[in-house]
Structure formats: C-alpha cells, structure tokens
PDB file of N, CA and C in Angstrom:
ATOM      1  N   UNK A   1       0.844  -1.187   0.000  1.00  0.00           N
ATOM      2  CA  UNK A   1       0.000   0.000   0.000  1.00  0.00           C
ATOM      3  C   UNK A   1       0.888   1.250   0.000  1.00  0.00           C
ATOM      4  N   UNK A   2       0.574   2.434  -0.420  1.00  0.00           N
ATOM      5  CA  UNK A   2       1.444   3.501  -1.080  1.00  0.00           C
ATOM      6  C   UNK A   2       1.005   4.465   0.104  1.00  0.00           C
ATOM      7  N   UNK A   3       2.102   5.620   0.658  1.00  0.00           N
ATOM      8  CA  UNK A   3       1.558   6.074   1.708  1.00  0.00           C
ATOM      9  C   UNK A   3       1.048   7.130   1.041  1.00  0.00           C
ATOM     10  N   UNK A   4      -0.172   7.974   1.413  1.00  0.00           N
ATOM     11  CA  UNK A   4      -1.152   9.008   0.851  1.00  0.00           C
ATOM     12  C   UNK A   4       0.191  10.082   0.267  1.00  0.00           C
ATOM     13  N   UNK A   5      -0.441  10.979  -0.930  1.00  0.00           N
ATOM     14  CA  UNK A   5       0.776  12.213  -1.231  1.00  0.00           C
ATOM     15  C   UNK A   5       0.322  13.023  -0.017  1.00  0.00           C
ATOM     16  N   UNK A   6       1.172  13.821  -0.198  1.00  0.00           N
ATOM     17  CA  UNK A   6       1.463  14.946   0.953  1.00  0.00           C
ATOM     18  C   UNK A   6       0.768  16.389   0.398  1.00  0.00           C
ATOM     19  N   UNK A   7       0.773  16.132  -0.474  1.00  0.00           N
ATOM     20  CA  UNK A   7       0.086  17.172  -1.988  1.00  0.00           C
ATOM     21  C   UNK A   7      -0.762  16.844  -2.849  1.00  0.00           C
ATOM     22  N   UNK A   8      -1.681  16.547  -2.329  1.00  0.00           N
ATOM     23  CA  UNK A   8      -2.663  15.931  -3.552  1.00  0.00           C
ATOM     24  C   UNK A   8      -2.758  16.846  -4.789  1.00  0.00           C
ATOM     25  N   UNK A   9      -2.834  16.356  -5.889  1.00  0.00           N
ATOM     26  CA  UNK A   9      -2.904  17.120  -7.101  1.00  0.00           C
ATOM     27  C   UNK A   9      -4.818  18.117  -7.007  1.00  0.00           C
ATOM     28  N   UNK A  10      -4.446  19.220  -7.604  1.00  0.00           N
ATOM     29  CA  UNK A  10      -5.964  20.130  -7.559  1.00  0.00           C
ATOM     30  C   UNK A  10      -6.065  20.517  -9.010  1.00  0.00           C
ATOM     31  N   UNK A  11      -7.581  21.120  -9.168  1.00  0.00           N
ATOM     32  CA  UNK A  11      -7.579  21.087 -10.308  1.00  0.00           C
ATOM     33  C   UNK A  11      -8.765  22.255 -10.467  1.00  0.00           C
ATOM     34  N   UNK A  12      -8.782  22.943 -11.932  1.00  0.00           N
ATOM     35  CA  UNK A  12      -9.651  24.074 -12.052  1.00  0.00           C
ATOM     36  C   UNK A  12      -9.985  24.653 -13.340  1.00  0.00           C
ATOM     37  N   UNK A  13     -10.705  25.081 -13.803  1.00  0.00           N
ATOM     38  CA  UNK A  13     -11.218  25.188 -15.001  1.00  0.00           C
ATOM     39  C   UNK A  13     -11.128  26.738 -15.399  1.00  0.00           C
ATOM     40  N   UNK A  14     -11.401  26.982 -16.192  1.00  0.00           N
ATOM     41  CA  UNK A  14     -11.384  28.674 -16.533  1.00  0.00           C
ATOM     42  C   UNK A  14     -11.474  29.163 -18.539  1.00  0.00           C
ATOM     43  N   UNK A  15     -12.460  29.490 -18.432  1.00  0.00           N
ATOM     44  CA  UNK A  15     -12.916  29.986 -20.554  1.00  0.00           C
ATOM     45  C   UNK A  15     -11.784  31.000 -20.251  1.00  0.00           C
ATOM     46  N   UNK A  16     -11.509  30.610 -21.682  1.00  0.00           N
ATOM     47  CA  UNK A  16     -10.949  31.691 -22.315  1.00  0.00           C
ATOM     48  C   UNK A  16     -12.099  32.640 -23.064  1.00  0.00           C
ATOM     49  N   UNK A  17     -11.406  34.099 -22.156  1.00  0.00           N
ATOM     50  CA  UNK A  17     -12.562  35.227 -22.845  1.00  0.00           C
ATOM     51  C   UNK A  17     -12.207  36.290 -23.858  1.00  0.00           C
ATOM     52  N   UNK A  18     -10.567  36.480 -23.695  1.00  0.00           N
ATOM     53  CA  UNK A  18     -10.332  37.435 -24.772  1.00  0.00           C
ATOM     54  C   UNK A  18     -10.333  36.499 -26.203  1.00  0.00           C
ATOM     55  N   UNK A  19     -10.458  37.826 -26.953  1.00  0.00           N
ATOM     56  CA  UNK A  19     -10.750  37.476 -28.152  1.00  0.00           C
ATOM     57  C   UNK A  19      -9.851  36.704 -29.049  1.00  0.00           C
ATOM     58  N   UNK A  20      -8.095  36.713 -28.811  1.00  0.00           N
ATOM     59  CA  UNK A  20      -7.178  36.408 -29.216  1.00  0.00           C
ATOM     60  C   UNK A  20      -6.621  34.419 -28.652  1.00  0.00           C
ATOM     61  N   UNK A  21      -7.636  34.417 -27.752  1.00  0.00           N
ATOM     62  CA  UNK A  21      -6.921  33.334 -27.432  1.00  0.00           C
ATOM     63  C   UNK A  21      -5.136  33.300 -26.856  1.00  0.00           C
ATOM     64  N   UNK A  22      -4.743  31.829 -26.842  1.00  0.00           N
ATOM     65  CA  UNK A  22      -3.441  31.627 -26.499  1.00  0.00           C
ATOM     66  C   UNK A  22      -2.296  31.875 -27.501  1.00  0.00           C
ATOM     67  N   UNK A  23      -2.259  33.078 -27.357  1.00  0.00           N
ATOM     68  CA  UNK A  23      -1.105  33.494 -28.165  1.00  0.00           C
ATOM     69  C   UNK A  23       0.412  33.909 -27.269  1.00  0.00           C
ATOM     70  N   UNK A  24       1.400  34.500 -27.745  1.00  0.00           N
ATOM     71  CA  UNK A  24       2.361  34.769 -26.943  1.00  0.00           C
ATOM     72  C   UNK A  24       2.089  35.284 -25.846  1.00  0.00           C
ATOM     73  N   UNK A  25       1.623  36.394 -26.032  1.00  0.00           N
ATOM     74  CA  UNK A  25       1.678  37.160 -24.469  1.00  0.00           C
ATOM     75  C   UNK A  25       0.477  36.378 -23.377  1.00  0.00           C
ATOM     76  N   UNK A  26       0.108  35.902 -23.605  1.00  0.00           N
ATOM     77  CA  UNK A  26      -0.757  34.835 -22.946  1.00  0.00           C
ATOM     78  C   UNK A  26      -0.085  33.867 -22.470  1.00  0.00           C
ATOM     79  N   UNK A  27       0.465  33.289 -23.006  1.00  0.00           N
ATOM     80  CA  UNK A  27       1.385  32.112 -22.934  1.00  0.00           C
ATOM     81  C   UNK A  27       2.419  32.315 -22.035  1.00  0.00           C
ATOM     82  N   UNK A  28       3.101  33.333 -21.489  1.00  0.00           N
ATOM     83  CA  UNK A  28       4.069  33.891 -21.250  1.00  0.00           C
ATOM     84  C   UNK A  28       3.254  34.348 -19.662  1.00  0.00           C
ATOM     85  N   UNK A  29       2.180  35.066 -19.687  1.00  0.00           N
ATOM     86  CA  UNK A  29       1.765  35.380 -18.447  1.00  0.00           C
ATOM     87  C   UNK A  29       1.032  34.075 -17.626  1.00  0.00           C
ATOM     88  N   UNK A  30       1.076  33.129 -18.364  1.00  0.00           N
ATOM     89  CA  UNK A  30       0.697  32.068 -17.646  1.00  0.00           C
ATOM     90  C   UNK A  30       2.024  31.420 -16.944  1.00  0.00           C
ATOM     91  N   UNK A  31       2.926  31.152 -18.087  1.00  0.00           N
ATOM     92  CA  UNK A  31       4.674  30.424 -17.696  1.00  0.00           C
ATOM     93  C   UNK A  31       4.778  31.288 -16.527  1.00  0.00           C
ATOM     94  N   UNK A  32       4.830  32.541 -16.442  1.00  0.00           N
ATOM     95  CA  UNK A  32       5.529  33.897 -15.373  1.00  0.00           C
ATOM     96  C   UNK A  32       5.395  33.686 -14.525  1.00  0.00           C
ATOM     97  N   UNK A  33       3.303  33.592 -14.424  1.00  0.00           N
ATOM     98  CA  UNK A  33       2.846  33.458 -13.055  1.00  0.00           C
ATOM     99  C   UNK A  33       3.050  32.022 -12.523  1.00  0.00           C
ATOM    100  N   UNK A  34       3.005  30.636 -12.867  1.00  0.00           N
ATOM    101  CA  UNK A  34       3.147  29.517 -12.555  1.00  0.00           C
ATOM    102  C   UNK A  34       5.017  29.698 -12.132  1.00  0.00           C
ATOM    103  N   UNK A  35       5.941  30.283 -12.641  1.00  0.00           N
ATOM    104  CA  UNK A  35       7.199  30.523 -12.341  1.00  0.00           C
ATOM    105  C   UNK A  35       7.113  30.938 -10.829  1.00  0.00           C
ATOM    106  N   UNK A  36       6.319  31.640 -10.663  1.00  0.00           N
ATOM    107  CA  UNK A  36       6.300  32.241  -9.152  1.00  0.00           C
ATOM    108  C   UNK A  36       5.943  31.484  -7.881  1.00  0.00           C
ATOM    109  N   UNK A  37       5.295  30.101  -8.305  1.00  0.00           N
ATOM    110  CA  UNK A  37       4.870  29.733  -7.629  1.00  0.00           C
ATOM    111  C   UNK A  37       5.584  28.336  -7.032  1.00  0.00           C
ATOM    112  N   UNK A  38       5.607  27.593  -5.914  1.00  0.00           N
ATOM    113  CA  UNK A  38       6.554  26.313  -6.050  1.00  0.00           C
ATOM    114  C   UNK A  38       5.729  25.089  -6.623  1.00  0.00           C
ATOM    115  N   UNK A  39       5.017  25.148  -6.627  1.00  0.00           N
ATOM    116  CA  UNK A  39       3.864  23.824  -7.204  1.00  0.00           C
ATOM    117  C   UNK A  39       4.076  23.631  -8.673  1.00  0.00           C
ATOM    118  N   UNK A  40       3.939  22.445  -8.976  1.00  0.00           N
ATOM    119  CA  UNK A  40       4.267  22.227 -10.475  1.00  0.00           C
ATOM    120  C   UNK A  40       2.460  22.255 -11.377  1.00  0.00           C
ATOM    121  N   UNK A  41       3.072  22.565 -12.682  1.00  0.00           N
ATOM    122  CA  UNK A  41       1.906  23.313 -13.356  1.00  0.00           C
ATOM    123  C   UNK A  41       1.451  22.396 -14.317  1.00  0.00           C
ATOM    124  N   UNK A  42       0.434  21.526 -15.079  1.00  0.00           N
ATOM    125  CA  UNK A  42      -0.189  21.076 -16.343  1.00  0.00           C
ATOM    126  C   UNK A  42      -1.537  21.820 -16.703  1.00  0.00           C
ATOM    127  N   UNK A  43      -1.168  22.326 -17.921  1.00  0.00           N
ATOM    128  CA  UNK A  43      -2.380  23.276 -18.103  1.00  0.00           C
ATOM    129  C   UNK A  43      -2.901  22.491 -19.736  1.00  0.00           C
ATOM    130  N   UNK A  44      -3.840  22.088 -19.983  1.00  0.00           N
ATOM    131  CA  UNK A  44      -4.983  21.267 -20.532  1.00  0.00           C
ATOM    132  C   UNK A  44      -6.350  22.380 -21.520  1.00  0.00           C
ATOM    133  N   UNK A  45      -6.286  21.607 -22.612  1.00  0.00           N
ATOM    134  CA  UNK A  45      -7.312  22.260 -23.370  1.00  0.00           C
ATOM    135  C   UNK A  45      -7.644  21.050 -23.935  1.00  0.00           C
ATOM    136  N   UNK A  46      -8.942  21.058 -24.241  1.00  0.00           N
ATOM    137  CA  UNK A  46      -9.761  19.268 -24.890  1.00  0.00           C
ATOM    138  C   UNK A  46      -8.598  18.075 -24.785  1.00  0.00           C
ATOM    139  N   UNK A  47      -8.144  17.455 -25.232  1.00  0.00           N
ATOM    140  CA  UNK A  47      -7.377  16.037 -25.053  1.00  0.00           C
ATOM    141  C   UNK A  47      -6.004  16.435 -24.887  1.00  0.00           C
ATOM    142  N   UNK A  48      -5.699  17.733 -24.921  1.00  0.00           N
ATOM    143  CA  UNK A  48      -3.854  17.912 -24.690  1.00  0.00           C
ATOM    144  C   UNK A  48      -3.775  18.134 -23.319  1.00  0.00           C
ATOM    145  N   UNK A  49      -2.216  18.268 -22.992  1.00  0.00           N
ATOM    146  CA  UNK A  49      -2.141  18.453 -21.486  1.00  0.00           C
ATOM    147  C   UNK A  49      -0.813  18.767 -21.948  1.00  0.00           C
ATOM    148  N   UNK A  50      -0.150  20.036 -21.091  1.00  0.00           N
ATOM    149  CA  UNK A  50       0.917  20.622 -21.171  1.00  0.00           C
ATOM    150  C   UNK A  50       2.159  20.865 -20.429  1.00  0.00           C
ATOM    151  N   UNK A  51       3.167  21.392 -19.650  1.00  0.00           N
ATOM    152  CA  UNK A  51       4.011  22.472 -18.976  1.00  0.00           C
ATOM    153  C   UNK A  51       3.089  23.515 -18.859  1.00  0.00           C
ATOM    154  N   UNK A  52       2.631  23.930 -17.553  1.00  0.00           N
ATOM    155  CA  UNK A  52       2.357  24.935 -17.784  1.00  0.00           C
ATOM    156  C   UNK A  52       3.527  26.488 -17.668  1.00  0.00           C
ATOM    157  N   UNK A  53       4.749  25.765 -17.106  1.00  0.00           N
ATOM    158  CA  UNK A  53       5.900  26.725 -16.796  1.00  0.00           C
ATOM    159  C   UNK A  53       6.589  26.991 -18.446  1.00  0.00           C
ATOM    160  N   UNK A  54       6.301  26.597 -19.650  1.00  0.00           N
ATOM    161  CA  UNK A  54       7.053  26.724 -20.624  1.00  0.00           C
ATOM    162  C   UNK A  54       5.916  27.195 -21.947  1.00  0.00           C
ATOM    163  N   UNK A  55       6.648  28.422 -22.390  1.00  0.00           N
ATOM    164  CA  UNK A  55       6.155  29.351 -23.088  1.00  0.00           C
ATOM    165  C   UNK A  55       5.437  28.497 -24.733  1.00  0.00           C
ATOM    166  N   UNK A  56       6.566  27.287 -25.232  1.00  0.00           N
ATOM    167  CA  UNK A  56       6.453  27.298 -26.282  1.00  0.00           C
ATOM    168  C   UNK A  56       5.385  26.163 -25.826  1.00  0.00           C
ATOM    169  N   UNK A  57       5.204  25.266 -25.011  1.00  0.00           N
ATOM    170  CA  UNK A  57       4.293  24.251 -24.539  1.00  0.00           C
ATOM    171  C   UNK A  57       2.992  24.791 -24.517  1.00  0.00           C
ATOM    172  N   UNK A  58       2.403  26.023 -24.084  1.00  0.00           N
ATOM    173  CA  UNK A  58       1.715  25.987 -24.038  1.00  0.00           C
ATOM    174  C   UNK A  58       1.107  26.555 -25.022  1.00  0.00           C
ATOM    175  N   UNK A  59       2.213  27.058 -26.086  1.00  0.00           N
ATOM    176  CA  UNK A  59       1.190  27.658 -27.131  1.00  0.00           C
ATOM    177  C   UNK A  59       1.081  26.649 -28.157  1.00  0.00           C
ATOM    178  N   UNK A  60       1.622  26.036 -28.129  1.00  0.00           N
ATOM    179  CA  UNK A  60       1.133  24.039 -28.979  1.00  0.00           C
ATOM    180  C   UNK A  60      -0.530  23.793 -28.738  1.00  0.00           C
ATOM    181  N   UNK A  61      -0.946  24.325 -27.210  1.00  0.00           N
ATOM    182  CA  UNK A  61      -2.293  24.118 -27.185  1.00  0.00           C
ATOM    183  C   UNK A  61      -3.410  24.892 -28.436  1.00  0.00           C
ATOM    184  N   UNK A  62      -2.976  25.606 -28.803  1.00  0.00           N
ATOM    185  CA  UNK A  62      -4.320  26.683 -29.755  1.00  0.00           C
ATOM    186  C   UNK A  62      -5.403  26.793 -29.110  1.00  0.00           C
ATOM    187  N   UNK A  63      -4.992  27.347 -28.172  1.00  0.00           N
ATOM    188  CA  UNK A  63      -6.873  27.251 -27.689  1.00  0.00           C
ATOM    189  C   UNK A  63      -6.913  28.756 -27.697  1.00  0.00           C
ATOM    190  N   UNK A  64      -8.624  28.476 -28.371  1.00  0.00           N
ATOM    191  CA  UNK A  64      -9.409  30.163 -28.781  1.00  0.00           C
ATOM    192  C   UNK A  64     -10.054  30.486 -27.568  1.00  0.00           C
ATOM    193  N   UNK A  65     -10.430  31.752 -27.873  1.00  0.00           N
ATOM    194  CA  UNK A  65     -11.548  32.031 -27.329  1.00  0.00           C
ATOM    195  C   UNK A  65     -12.874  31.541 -27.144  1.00  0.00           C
ATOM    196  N   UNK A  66     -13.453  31.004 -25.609  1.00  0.00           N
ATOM    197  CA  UNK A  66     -14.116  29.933 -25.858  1.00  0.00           C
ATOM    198  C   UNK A  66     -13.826  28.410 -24.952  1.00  0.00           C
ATOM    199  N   UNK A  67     -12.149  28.274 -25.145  1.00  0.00           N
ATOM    200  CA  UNK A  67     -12.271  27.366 -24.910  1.00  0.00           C
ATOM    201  C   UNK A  67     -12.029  27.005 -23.073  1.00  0.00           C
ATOM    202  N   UNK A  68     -11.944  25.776 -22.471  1.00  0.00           N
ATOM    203  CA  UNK A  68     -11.833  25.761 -21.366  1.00  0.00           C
ATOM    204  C   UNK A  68     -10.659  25.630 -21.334  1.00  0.00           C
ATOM    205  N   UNK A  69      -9.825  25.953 -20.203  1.00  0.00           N
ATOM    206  CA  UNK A  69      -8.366  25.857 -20.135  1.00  0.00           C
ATOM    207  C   UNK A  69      -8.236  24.742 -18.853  1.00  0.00           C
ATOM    208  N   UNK A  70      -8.089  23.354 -18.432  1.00  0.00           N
ATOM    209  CA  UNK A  70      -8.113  22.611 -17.132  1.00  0.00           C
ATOM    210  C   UNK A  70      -6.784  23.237 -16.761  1.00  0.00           C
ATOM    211  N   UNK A  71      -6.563  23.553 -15.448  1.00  0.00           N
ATOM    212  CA  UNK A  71      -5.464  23.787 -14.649  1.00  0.00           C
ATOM    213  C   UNK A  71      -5.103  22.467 -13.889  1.00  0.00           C
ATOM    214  N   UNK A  72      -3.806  22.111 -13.503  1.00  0.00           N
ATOM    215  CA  UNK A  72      -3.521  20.746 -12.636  1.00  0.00           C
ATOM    216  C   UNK A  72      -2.032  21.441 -11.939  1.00  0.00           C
ATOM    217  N   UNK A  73      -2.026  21.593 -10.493  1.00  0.00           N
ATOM    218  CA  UNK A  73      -1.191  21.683  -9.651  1.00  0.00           C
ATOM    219  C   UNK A  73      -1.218  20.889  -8.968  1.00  0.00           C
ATOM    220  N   UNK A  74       0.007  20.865  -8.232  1.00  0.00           N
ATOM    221  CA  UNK A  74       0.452  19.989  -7.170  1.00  0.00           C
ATOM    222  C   UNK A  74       1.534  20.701  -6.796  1.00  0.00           C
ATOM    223  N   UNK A  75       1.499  20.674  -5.327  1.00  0.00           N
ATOM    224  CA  UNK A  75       2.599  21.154  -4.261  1.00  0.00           C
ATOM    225  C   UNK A  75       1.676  22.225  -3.100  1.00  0.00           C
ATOM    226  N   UNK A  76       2.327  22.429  -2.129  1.00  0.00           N
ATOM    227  CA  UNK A  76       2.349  23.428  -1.147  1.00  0.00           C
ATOM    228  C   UNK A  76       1.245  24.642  -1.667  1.00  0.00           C
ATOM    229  N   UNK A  77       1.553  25.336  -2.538  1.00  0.00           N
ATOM    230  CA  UNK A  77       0.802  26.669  -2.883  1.00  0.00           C
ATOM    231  C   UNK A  77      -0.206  26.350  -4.161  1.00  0.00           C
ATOM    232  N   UNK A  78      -0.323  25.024  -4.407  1.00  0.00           N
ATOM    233  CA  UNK A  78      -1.188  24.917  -5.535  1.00  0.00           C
ATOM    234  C   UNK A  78      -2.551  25.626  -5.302  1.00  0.00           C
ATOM    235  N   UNK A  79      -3.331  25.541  -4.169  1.00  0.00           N
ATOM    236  CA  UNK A  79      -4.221  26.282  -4.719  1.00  0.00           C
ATOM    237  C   UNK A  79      -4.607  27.931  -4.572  1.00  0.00           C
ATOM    238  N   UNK A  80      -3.403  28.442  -4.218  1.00  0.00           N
ATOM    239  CA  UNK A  80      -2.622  29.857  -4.481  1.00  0.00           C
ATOM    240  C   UNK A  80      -2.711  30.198  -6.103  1.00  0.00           C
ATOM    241  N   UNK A  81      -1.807  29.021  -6.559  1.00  0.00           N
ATOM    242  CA  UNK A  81      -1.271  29.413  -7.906  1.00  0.00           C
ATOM    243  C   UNK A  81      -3.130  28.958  -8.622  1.00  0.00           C
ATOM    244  N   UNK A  82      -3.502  28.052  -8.399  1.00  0.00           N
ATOM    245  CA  UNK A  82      -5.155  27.659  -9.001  1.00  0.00           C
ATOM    246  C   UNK A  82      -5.817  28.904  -9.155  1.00  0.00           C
ATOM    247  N   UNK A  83      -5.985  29.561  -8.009  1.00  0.00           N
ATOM    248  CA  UNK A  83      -6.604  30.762  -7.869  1.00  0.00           C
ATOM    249  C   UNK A  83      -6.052  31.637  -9.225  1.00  0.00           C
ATOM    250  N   UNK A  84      -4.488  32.207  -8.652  1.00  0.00           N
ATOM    251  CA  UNK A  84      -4.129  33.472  -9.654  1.00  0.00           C
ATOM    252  C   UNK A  84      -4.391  32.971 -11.104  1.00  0.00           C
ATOM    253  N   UNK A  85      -4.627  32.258 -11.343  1.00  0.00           N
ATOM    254  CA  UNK A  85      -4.209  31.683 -13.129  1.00  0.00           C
ATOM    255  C   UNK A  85      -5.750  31.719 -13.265  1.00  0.00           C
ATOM    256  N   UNK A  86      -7.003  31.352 -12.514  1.00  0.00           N
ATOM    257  CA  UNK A  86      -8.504  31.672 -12.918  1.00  0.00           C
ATOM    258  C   UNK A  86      -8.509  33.368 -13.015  1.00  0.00           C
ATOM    259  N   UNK A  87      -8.220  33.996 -11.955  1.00  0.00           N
ATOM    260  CA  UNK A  87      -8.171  35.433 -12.306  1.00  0.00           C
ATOM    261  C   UNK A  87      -7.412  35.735 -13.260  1.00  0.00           C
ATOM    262  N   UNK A  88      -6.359  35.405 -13.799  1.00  0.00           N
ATOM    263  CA  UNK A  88      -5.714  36.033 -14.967  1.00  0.00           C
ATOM    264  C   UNK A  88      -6.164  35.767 -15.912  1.00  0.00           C
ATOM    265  N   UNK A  89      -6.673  34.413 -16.295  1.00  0.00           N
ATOM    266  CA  UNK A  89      -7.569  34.485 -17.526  1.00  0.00           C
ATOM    267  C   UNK A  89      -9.200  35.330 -17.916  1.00  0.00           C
ATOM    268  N   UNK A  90      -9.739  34.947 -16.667  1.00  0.00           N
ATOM    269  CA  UNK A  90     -11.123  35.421 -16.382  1.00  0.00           C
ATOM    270  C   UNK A  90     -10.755  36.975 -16.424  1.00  0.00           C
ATOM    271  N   UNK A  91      -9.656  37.628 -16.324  1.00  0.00           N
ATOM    272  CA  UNK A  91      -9.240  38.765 -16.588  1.00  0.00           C
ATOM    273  C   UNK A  91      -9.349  39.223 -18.302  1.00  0.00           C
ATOM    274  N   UNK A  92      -9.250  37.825 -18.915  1.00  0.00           N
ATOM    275  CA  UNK A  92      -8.623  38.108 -20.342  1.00  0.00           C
ATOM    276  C   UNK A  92      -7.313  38.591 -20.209  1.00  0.00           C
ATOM    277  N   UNK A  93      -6.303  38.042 -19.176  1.00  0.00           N
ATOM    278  CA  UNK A  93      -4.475  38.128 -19.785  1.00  0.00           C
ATOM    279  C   UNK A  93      -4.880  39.806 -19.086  1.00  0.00           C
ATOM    280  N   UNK A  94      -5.076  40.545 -18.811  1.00  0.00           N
ATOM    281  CA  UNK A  94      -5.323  41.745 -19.135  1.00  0.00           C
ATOM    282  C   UNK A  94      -4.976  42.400 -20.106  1.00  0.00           C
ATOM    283  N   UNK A  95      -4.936  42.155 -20.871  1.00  0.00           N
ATOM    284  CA  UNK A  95      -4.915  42.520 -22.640  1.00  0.00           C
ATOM    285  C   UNK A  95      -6.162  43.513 -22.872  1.00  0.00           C
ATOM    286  N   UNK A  96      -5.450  44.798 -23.292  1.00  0.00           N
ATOM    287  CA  UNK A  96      -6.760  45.793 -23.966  1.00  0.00           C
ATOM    288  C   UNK A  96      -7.362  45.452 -25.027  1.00  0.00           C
ATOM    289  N   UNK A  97      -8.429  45.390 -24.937  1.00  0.00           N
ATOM    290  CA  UNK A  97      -9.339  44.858 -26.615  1.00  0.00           C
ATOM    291  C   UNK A  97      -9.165  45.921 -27.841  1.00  0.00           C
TER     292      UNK A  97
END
C-alpha cells in the first residue's frame, strides 16, 4: 500500500474570454505566473495536457476564445497558484481589446 501524497494534485477550469486566445503574451503570463509559484503546473485544453511553466508548450495548445483551459497543480501553494491563473484568464491576460 502507497503512503497518501502529501500534496494531492488540484484542479480548475477557466474559458478563455479574450478574443485572441493563447497566443504569446498569454502564454508567457501564464509560464511567469506559474514561475512564481513552487507547485508544479499542467495546463490542458480538450485532449492535450501541457508544462504549464514553458512558453512554447503551451502555445502548442491553440486554444481560442471559448475554450476551457483545465489547470492541474500539485505542491504546497497549488491552490494559491489555481486561484491566480482563474483570475488572470477570467481577466482576459489583461490585454486591452
């Protein structure tokens, strides 16, 4: 029998609302903010699953506007970092339209 993690993995959902989708600067404020954090990052759009700490990983996803983005942490501050990454998108990146 395996002893329980110490960190259970968490998990969280969040549309993409700006109009541009996952493009660079998106991509980049996601890597930044997951950089800040100690918990490790997989960030998910329909059947892919990613890095969420690496710029070019996550823009392999294409996800538009629209789509759901799954978040997956694990560690200490995961649901710190869960939180900031729903507000930054639900922000739209803060990107001016």
């Amino acid at each position: 029998m395996e002893p329980p993690l110490e960190h259970p993995a968490l998990t969280a959902e969040q549309e993409i609302v700006n109009a541009t989708g996952l493009h660079a600067r998106p991509c980049h404020a996601i890597a930044a903010l997951a950089n800040g954090f100690e918990s490790s990052l997989q960030v998910g759009v329909r059947d892919r699953l990613v890095d969420g700490r690496s710029i070019l990983s996550l823009m392999t996803l294409g996800a538009a506007q629209g789509d759901i983005l799954q978040f997956q942490a694990q560690g200490r501050d995961a649901n710190a970092l869960l939180s900031a990454l729903c507000d930054l998108v639900a922000a739209g990146f803060r990107e001016r339209s």
